[in-house]
Structures are given as C-alpha cells and as structure tokens.
C-alpha atoms as a PDB file:
ATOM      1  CA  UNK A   1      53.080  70.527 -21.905  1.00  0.00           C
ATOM      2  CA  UNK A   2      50.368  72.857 -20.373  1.00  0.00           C
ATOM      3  CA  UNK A   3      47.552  71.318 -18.236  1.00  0.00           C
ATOM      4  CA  UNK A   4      44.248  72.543 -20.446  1.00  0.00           C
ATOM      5  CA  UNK A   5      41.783  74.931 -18.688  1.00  0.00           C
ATOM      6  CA  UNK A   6      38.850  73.795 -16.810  1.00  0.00           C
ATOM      7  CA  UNK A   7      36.854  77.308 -16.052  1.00  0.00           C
ATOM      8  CA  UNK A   8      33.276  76.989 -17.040  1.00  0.00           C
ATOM      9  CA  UNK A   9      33.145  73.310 -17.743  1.00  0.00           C
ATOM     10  CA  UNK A  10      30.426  71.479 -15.780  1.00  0.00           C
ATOM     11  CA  UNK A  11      31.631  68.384 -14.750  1.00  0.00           C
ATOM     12  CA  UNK A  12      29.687  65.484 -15.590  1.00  0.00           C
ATOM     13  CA  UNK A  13      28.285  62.255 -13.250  1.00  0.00           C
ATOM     14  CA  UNK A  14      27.135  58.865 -14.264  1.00  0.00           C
ATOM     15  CA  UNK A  15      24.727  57.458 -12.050  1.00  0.00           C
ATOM     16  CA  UNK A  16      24.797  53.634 -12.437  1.00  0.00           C
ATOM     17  CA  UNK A  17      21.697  51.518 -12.392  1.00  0.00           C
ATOM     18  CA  UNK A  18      20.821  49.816  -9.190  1.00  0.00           C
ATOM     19  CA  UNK A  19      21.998  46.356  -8.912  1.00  0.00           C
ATOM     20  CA  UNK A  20      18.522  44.901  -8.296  1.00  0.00           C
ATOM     21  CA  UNK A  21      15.751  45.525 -10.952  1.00  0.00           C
ATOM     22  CA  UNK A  22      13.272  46.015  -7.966  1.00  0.00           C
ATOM     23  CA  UNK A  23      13.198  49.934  -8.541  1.00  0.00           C
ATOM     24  CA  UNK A  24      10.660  52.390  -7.600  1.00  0.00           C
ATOM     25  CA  UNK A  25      11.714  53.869 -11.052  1.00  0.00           C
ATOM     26  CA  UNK A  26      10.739  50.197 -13.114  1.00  0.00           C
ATOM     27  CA  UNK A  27       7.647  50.055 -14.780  1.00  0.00           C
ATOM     28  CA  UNK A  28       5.138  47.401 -14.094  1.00  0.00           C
ATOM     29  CA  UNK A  29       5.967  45.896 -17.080  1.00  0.00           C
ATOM     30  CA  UNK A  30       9.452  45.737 -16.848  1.00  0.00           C
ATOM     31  CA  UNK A  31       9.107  44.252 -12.827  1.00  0.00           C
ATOM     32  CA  UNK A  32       6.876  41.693 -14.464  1.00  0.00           C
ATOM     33  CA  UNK A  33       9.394  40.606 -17.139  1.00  0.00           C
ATOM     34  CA  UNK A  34      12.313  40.624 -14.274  1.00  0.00           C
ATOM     35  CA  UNK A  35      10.162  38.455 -12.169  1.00  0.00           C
ATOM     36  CA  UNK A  36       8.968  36.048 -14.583  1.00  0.00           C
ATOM     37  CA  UNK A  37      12.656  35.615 -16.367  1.00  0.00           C
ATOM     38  CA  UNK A  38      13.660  33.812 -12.964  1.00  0.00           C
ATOM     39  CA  UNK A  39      10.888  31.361 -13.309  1.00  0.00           C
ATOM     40  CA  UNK A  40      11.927  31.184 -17.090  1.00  0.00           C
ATOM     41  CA  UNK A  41      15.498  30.391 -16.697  1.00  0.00           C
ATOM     42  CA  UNK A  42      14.774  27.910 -13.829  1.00  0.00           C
ATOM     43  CA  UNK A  43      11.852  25.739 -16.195  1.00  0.00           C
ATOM     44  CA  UNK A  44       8.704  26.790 -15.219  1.00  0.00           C
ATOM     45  CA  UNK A  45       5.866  26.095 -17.937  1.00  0.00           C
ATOM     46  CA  UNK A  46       4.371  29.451 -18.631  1.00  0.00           C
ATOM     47  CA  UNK A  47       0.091  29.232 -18.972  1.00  0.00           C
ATOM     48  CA  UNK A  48      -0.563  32.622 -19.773  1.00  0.00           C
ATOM     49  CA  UNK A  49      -0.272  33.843 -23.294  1.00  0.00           C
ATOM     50  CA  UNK A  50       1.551  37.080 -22.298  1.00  0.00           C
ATOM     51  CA  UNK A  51       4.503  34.566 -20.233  1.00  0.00           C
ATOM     52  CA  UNK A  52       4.253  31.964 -23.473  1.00  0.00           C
ATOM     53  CA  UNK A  53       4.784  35.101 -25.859  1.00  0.00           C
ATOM     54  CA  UNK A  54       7.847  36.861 -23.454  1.00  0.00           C
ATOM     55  CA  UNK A  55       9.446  33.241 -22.358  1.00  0.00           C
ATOM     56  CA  UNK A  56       7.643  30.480 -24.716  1.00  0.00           C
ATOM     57  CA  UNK A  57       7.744  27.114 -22.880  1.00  0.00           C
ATOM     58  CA  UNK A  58      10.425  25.017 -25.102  1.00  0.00           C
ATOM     59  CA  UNK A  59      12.463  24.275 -22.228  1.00  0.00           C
ATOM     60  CA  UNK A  60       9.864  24.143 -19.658  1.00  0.00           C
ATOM     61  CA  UNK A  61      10.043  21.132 -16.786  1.00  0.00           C
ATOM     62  CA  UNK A  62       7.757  22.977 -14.043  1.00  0.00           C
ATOM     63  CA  UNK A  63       3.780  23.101 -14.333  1.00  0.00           C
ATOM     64  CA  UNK A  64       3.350  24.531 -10.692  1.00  0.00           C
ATOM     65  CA  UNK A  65       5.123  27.655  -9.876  1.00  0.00           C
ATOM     66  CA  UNK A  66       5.610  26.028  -6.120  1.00  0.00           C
ATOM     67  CA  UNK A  67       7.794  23.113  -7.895  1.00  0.00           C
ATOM     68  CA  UNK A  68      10.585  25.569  -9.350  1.00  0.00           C
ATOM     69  CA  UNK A  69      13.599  25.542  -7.602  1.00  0.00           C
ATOM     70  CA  UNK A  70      14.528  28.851  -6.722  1.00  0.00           C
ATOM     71  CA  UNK A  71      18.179  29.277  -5.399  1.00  0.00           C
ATOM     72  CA  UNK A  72      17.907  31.698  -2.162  1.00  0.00           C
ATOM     73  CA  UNK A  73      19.668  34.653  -4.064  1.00  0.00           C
ATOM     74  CA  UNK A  74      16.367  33.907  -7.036  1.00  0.00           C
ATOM     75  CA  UNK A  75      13.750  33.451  -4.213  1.00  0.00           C
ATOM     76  CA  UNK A  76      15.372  37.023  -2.741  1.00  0.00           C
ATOM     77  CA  UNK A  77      15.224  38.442  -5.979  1.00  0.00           C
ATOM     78  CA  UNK A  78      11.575  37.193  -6.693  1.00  0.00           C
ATOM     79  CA  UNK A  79      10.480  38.332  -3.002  1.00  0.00           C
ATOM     80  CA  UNK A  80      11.786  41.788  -3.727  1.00  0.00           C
ATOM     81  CA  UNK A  81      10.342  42.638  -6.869  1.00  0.00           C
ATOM     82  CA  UNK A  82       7.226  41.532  -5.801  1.00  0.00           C
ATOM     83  CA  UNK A  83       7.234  43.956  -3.129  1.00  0.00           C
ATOM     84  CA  UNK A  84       8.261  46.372  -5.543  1.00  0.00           C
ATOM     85  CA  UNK A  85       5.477  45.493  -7.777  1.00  0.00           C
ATOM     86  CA  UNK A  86       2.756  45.704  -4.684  1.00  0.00           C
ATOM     87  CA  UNK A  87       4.174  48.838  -3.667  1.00  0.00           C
ATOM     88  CA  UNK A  88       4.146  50.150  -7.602  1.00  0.00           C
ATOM     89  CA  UNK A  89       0.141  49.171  -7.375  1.00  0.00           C
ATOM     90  CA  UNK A  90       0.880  46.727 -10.219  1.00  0.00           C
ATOM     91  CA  UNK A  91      -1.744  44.374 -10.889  1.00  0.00           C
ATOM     92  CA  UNK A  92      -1.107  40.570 -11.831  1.00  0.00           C
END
C-alpha cells in the first residue's frame, strides 16, 4: 500500500470553544442568557418579562436574587461573566 501524497494540502485546525462562556467574543445577549440560566437552574423567580420569556418561572422557589444558592463553581461562573459583560459595555 502507498502512503497518499500530501503536497499542496493545507492542513486544517479546529479551535475549540473556551470552556467558560465569559468571552470577549459573546454577545451581550448571549452573556445575559449564560448568566441568567444559573439563576434559572438554581430557582430563582424571574420579574422581568425578557427572564419570564427566556426561563419562565414554573419551577421558581427564589424571589430575591441574594436567596439563590449559588454553588462556588456557579457564583465563579456568575462573577466572571459579569465582568465580561462590564467589560463588553453591556447594559442590564
């Protein structure tokens, strides 16, 4: 068996997506989702109608956003996309 020819092929490289959604290259919209599916998955009651449209409120246990618990690695997660979003000049 002959090993096929390689001259003038361009090799090609997949660049994998960051682990962390807090990317220069995210879109305030798509920080703002990120951010607010924490406090989604971990009950908080949405009050805005752009959260209740994105997350609705069926499951929702948490009226305050101070009384979700957060596990440190969701607190990181919401700490760095917030800077993200600040430094992306996104507005609340």
């Amino acid at each position: 068996m002959r090993p096929l020819a390689l001259i003038g092929l361009v090799p090609v490289v997949a660049v994998l997506p960051l682990a962390t959604p807090a990317r220069a290259d995210f879109p305030c919209d798509e920080l703002w989702g990120e951010r607010n599916a924490v406090y989604a998955e971990a009950g908080y009651c949405f009050r805005t109608a752009r959260g209740i449209r994105a997350f609705g409120n069926a499951n929702c246990r948490y009226d305050d956003i101070r009384d979700v618990p957060l596990s440190a690695r969701d607190r990181a997660k919401v700490g760095e996309i917030v800077r993200q979003e600040r430094s992306n000049g996104c507005r609340e």
